[in-house]
N, C-alpha and C. Protein backbone atom coordinates (compact mmCIF):
# COMPACT_ATOMS: atom_id res chain seq x y z
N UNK A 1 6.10 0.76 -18.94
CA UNK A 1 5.39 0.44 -17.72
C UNK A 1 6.08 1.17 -16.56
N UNK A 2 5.58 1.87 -15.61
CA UNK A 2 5.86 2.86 -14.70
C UNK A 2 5.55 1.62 -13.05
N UNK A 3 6.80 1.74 -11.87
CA UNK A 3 6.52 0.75 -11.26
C UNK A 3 6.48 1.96 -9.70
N UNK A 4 5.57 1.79 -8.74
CA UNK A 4 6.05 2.80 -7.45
C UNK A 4 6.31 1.97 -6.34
N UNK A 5 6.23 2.53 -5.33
CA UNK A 5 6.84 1.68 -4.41
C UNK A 5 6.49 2.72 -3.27
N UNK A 6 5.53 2.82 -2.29
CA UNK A 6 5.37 3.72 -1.30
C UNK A 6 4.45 3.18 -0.06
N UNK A 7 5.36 3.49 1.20
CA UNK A 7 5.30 3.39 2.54
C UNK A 7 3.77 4.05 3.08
N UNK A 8 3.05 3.32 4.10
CA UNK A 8 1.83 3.42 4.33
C UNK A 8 2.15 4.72 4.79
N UNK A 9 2.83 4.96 5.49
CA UNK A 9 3.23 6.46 6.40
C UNK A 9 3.04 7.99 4.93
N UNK A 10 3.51 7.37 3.80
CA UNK A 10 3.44 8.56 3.11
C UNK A 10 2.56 8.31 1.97
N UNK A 11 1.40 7.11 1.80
CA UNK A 11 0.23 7.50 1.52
C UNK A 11 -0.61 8.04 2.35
N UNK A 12 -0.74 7.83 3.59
CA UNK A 12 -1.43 8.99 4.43
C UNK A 12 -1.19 10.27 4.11
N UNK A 13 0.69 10.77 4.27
CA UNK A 13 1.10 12.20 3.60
C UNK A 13 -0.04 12.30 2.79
N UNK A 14 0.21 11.71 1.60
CA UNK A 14 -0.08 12.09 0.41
C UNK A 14 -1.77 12.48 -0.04
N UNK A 15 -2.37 11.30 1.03
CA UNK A 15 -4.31 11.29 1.32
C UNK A 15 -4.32 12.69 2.00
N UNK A 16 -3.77 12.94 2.69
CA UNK A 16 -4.49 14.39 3.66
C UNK A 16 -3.74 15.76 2.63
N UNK A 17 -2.93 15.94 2.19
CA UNK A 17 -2.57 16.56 0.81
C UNK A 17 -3.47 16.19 -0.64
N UNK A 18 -4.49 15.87 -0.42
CA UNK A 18 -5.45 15.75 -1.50
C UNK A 18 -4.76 14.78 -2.36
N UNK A 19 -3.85 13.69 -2.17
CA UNK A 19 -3.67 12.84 -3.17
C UNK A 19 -2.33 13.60 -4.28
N UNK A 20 -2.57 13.48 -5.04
CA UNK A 20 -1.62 13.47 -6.86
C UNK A 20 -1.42 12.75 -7.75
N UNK A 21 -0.78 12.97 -8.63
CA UNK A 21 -1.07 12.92 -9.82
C UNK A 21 -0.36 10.50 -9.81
N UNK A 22 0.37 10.49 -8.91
CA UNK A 22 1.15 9.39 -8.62
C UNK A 22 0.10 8.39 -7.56
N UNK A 23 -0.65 9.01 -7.08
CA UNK A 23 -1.78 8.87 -5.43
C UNK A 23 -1.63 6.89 -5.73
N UNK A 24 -1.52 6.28 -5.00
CA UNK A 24 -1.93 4.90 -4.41
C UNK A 24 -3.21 4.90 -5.14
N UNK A 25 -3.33 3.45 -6.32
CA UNK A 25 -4.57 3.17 -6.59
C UNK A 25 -5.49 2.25 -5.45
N UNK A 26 -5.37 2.19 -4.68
CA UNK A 26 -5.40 1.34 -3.58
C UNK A 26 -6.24 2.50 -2.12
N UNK A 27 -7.53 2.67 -2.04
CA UNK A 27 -7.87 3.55 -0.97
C UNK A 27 -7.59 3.18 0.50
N UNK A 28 -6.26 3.29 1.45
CA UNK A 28 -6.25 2.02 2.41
C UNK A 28 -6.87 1.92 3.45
N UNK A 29 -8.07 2.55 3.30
CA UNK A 29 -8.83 2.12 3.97
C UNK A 29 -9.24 0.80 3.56
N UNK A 30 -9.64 0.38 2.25
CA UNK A 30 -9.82 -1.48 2.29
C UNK A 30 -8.97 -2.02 2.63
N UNK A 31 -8.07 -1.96 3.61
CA UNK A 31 -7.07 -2.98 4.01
C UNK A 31 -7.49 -3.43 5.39
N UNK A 32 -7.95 -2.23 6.30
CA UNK A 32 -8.57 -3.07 7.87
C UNK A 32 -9.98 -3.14 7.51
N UNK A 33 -10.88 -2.21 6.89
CA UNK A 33 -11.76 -3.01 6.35
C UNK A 33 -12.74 -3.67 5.59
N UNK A 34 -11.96 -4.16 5.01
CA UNK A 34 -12.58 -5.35 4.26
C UNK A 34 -11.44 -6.42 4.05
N UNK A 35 -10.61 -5.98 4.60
CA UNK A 35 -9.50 -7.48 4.26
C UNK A 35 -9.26 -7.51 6.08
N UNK A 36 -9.78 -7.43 6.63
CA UNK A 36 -9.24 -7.50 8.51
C UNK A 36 -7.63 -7.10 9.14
N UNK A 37 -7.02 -6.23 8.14
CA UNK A 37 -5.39 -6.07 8.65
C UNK A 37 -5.28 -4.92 9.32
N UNK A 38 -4.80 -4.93 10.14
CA UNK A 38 -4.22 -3.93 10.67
C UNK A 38 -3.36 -3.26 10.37
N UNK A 39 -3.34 -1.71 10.01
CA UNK A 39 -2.48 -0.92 9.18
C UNK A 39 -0.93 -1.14 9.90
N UNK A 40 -1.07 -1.49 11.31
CA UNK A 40 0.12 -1.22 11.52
C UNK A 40 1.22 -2.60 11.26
N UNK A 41 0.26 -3.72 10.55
CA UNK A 41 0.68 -4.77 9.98
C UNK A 41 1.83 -4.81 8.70
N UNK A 42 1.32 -3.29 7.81
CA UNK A 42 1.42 -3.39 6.71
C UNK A 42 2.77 -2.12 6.51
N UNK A 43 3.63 -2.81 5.54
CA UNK A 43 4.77 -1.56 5.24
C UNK A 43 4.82 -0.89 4.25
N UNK A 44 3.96 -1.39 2.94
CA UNK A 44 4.30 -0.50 1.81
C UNK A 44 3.28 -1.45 1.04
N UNK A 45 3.07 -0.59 -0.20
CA UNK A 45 2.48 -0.72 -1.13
C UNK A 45 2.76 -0.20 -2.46
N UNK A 46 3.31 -1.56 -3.42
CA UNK A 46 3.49 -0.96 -4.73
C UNK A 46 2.53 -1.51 -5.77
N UNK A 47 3.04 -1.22 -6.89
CA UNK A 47 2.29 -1.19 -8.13
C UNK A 47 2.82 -1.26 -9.51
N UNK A 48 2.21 -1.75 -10.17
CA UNK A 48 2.53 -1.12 -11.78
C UNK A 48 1.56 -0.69 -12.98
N UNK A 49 1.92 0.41 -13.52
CA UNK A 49 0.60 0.89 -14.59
C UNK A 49 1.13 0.67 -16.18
N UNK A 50 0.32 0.24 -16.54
CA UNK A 50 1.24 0.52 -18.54
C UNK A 50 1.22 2.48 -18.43
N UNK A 51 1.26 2.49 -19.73
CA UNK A 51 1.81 4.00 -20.06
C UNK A 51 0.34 4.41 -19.96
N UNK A 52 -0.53 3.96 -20.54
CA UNK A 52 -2.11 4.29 -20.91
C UNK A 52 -3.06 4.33 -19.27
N UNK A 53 -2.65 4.06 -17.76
CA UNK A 53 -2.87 3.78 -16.93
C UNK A 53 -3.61 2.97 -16.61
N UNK A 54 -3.72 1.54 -17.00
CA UNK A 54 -3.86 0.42 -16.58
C UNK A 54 -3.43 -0.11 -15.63
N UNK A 55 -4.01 -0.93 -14.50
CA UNK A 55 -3.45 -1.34 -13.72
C UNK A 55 -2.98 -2.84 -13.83
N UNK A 56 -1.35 -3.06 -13.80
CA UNK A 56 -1.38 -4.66 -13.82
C UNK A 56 -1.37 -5.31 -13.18
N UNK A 57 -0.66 -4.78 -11.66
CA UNK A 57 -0.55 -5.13 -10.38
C UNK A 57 -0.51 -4.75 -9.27
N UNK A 58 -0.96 -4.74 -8.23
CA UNK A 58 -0.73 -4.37 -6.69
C UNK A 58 -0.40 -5.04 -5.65
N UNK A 59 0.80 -5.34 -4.96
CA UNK A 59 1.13 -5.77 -3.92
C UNK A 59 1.43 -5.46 -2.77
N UNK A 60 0.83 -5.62 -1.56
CA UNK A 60 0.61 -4.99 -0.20
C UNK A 60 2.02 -6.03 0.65
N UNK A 61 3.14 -4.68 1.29
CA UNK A 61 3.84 -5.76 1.55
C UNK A 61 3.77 -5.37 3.36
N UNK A 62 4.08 -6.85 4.27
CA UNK A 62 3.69 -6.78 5.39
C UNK A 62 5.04 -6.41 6.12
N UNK A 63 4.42 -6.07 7.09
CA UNK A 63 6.18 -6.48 8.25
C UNK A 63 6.25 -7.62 8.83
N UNK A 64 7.14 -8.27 8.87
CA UNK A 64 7.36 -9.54 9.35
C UNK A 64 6.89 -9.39 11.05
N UNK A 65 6.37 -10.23 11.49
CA UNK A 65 5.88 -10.24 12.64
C UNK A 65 7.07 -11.44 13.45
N UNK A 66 7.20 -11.53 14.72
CA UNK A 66 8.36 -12.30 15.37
C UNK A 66 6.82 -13.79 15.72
N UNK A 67 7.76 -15.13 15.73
CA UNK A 67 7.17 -16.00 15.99
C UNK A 67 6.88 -16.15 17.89
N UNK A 68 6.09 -16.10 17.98
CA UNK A 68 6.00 -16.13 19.75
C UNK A 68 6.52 -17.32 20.28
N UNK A 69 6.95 -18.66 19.50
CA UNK A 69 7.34 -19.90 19.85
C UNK A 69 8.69 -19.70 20.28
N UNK A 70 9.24 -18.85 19.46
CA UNK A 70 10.69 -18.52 19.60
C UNK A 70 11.05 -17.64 20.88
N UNK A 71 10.46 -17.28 21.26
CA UNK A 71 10.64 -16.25 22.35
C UNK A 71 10.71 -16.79 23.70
């Protein structure tokens, strides 16, 4: 099982370079919309494939945002 781990900043790289052979199964554009987030919400996105390229998982990870109560 093959696991990645890559920053929204360099799936863009990687989208305007036509993608590769590794490319984000994940187009992020469904993230502002159809899930309502704001890209600049979001820090990375990984994954895991079996050998045969299956997908088993995808997890979108956020940046912690500061609580405004605290401030």
């Amino acid at each position: 099982m093959k696991s990645y781990y890559k920053t929204i900043d360099d799936i863009i790289k990687e989208d305007k370079a036509s993608g590769g052979k590794d490319a984000c199964p994940l187009n992020i554009s469904v993230i502002p919309n159809y899930m309502g987030i704001n890209l600049c919400s979001v820090d990375a996105i990984s994954w895991q494939e079996q050998e045969d390229g299956q997908l088993t998982n995808l997890t979108i990870h956020f940046i912690p945002g500061t609580d405004k109560r605290e401030e």
